[in-house]
PDB file of N, CA and C in Angstrom:
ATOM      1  N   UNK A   1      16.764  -4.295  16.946  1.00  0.00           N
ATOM      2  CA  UNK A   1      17.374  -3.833  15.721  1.00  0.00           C
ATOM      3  C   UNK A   1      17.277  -2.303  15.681  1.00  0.00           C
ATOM      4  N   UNK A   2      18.561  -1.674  15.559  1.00  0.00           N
ATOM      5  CA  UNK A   2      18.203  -0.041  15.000  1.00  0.00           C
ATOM      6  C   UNK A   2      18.125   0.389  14.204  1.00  0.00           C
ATOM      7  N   UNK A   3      17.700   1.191  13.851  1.00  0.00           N
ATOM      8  CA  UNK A   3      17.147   2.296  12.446  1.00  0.00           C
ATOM      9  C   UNK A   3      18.472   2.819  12.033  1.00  0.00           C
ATOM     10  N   UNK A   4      18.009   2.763  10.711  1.00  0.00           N
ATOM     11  CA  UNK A   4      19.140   3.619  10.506  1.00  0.00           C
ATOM     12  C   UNK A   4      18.854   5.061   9.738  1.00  0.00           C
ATOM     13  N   UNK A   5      20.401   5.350  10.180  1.00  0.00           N
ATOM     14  CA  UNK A   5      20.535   7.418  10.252  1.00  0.00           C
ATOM     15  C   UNK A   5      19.841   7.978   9.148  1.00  0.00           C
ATOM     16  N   UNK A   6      19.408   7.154   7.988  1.00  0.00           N
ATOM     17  CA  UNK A   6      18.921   7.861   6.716  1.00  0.00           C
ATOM     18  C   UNK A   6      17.499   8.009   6.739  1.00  0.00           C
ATOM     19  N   UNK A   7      16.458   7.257   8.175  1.00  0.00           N
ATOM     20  CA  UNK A   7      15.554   7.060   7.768  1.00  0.00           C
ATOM     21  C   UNK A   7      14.882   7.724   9.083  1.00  0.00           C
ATOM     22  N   UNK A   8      15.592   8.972   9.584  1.00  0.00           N
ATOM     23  CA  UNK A   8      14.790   9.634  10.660  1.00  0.00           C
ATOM     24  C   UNK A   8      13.506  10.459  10.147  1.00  0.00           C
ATOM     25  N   UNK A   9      12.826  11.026  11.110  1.00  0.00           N
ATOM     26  CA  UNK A   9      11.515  11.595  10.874  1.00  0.00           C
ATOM     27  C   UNK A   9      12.134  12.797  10.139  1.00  0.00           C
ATOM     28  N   UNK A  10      11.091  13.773   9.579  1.00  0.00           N
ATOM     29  CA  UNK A  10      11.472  14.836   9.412  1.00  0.00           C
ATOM     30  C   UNK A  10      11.403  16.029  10.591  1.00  0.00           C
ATOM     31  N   UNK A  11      11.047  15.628  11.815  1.00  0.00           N
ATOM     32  CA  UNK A  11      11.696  16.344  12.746  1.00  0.00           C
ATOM     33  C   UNK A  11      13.321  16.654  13.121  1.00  0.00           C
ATOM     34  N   UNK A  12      13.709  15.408  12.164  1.00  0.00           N
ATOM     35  CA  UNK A  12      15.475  15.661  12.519  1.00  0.00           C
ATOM     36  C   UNK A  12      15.731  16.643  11.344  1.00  0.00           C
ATOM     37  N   UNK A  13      14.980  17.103  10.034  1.00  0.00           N
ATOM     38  CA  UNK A  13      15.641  18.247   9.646  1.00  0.00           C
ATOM     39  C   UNK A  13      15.596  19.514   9.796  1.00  0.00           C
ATOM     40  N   UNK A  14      16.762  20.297   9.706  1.00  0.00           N
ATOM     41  CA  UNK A  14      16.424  21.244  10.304  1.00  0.00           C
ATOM     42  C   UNK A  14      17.104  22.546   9.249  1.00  0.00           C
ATOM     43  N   UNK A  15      17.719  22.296   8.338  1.00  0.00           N
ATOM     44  CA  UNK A  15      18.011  23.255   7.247  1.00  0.00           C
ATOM     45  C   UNK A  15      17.279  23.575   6.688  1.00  0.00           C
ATOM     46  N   UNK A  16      17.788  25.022   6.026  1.00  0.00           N
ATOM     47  CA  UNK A  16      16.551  26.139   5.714  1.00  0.00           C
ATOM     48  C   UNK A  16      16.459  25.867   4.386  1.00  0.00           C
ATOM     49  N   UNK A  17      15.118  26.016   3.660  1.00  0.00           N
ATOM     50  CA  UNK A  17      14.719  25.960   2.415  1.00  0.00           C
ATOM     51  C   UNK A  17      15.337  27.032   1.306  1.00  0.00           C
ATOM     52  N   UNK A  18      16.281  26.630   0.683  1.00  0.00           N
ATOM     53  CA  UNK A  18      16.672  28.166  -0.185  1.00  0.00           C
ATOM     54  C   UNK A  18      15.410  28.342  -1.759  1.00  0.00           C
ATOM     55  N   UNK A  19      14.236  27.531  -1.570  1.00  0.00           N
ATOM     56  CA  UNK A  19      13.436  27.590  -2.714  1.00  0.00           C
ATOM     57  C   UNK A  19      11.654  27.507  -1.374  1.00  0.00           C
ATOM     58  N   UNK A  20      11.396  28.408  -2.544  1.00  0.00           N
ATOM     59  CA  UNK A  20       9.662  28.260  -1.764  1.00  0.00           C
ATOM     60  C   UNK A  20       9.115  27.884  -2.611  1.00  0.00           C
ATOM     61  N   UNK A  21       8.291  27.500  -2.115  1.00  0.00           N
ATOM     62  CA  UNK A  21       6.359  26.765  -3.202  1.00  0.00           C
ATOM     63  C   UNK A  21       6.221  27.727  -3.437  1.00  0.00           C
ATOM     64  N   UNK A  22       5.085  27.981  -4.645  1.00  0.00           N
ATOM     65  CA  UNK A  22       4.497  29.152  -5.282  1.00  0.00           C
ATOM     66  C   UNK A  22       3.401  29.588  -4.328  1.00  0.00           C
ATOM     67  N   UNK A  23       3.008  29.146  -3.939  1.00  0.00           N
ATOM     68  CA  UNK A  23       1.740  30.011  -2.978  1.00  0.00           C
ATOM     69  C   UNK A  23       2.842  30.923  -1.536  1.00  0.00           C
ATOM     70  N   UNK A  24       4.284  30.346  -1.602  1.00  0.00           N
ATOM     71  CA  UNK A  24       4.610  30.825  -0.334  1.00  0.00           C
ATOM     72  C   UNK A  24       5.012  32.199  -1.427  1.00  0.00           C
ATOM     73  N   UNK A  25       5.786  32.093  -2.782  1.00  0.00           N
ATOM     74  CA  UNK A  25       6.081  33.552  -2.964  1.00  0.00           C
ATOM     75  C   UNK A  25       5.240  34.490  -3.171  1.00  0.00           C
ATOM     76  N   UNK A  26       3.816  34.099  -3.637  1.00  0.00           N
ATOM     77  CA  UNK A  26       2.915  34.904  -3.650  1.00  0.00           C
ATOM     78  C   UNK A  26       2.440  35.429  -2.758  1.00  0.00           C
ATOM     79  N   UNK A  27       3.194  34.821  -1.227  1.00  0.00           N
ATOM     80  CA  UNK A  27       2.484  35.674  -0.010  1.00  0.00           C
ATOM     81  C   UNK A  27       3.552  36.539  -0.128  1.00  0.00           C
ATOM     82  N   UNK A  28       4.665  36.124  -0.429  1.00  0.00           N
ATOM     83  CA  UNK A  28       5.799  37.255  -0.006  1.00  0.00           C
ATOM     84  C   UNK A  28       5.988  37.827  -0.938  1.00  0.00           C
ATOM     85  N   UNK A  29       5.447  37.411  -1.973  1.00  0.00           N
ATOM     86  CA  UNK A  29       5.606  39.054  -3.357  1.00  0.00           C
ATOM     87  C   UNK A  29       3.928  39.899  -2.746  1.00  0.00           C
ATOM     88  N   UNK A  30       3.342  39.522  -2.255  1.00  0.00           N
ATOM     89  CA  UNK A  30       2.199  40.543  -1.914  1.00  0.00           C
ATOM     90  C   UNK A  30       2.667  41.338  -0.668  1.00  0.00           C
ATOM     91  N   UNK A  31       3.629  40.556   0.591  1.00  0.00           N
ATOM     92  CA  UNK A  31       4.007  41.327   1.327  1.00  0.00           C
ATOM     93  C   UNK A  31       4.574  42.490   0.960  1.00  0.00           C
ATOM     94  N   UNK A  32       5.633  42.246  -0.220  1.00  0.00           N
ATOM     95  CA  UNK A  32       6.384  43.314  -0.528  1.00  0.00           C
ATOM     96  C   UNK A  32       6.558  43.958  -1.597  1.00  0.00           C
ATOM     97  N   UNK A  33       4.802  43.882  -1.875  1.00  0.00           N
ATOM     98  CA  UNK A  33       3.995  44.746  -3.053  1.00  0.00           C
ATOM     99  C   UNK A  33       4.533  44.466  -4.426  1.00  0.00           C
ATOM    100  N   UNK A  34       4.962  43.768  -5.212  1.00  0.00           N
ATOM    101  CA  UNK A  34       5.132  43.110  -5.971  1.00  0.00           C
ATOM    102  C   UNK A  34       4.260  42.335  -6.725  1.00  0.00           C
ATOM    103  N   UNK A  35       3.230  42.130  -6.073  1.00  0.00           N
ATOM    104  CA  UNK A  35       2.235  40.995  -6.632  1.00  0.00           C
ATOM    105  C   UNK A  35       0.957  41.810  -7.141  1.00  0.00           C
ATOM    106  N   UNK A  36       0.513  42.099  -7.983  1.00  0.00           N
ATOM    107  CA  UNK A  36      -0.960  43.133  -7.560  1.00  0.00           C
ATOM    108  C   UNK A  36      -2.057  41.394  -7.978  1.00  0.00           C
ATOM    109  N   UNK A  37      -3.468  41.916  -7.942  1.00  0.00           N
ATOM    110  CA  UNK A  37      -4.457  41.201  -8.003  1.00  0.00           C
ATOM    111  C   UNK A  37      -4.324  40.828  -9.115  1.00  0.00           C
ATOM    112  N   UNK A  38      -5.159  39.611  -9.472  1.00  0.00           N
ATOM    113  CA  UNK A  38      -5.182  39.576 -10.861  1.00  0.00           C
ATOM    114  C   UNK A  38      -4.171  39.336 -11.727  1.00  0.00           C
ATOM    115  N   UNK A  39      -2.742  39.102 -11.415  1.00  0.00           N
ATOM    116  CA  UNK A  39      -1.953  38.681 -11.817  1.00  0.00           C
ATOM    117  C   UNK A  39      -1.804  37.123 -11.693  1.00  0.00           C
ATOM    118  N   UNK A  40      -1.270  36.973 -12.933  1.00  0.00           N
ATOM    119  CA  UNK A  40      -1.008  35.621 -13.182  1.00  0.00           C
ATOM    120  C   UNK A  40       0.305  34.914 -12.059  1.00  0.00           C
ATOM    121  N   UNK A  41       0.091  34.074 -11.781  1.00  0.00           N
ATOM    122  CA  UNK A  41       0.975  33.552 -10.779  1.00  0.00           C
ATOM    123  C   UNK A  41       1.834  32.182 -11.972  1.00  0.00           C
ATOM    124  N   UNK A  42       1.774  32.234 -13.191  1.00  0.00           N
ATOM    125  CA  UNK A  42       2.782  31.503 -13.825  1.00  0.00           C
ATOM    126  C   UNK A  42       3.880  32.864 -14.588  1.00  0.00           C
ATOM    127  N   UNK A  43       5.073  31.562 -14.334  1.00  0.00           N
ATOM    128  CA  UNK A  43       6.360  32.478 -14.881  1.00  0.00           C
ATOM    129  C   UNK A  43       6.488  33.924 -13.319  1.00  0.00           C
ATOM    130  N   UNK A  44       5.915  33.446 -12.291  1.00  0.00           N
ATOM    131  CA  UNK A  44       6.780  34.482 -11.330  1.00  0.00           C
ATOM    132  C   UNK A  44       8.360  34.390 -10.890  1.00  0.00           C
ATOM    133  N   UNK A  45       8.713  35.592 -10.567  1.00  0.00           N
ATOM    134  CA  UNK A  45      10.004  35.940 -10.601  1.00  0.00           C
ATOM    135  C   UNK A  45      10.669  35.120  -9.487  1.00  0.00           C
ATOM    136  N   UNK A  46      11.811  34.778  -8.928  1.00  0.00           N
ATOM    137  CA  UNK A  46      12.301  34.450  -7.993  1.00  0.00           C
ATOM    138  C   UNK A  46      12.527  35.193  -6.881  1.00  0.00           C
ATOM    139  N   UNK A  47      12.165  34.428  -6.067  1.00  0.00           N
ATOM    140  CA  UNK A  47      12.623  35.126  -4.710  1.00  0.00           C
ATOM    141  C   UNK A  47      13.054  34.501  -3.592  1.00  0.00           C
ATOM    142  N   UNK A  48      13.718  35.419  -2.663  1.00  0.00           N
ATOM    143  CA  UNK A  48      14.522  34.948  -2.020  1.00  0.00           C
ATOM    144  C   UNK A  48      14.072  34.850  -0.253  1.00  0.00           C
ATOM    145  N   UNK A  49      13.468  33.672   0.001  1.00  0.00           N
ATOM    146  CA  UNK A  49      13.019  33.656   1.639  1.00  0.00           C
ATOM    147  C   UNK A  49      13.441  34.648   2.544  1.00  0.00           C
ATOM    148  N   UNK A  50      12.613  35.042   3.407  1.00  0.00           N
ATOM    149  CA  UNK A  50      12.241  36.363   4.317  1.00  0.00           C
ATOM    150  C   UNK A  50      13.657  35.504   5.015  1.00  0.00           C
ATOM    151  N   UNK A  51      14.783  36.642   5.878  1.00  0.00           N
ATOM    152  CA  UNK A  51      15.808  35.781   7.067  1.00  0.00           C
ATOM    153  C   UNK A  51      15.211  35.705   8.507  1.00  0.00           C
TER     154      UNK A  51
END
């Protein structure tokens, strides 16, 4: 019996995330100084994944 196409691993995806988790923007609002210490990490701004 074969599997079917809806139920591959997630190795078959391969499109890019246009939304990050909050810990990923907080690396990338600290990369690009945006973030200072001590700031609250609720209500952060949007951003847009490194290309």
């Amino acid at each position: 019996m074969s599997q079917h196409p809806s139920l591959k691993g997630s190795s078959a995806i391969t499109a890019k995330r246009s939304v990050l988790k909050r810990f990923e923007r907080v690396e990338l609002m600290k990369k690009r100084g945006q973030f200072k210490p001590g700031q609250s990490v609720i209500g952060l701004p949007k951003t847009k994944p490194e290309e």
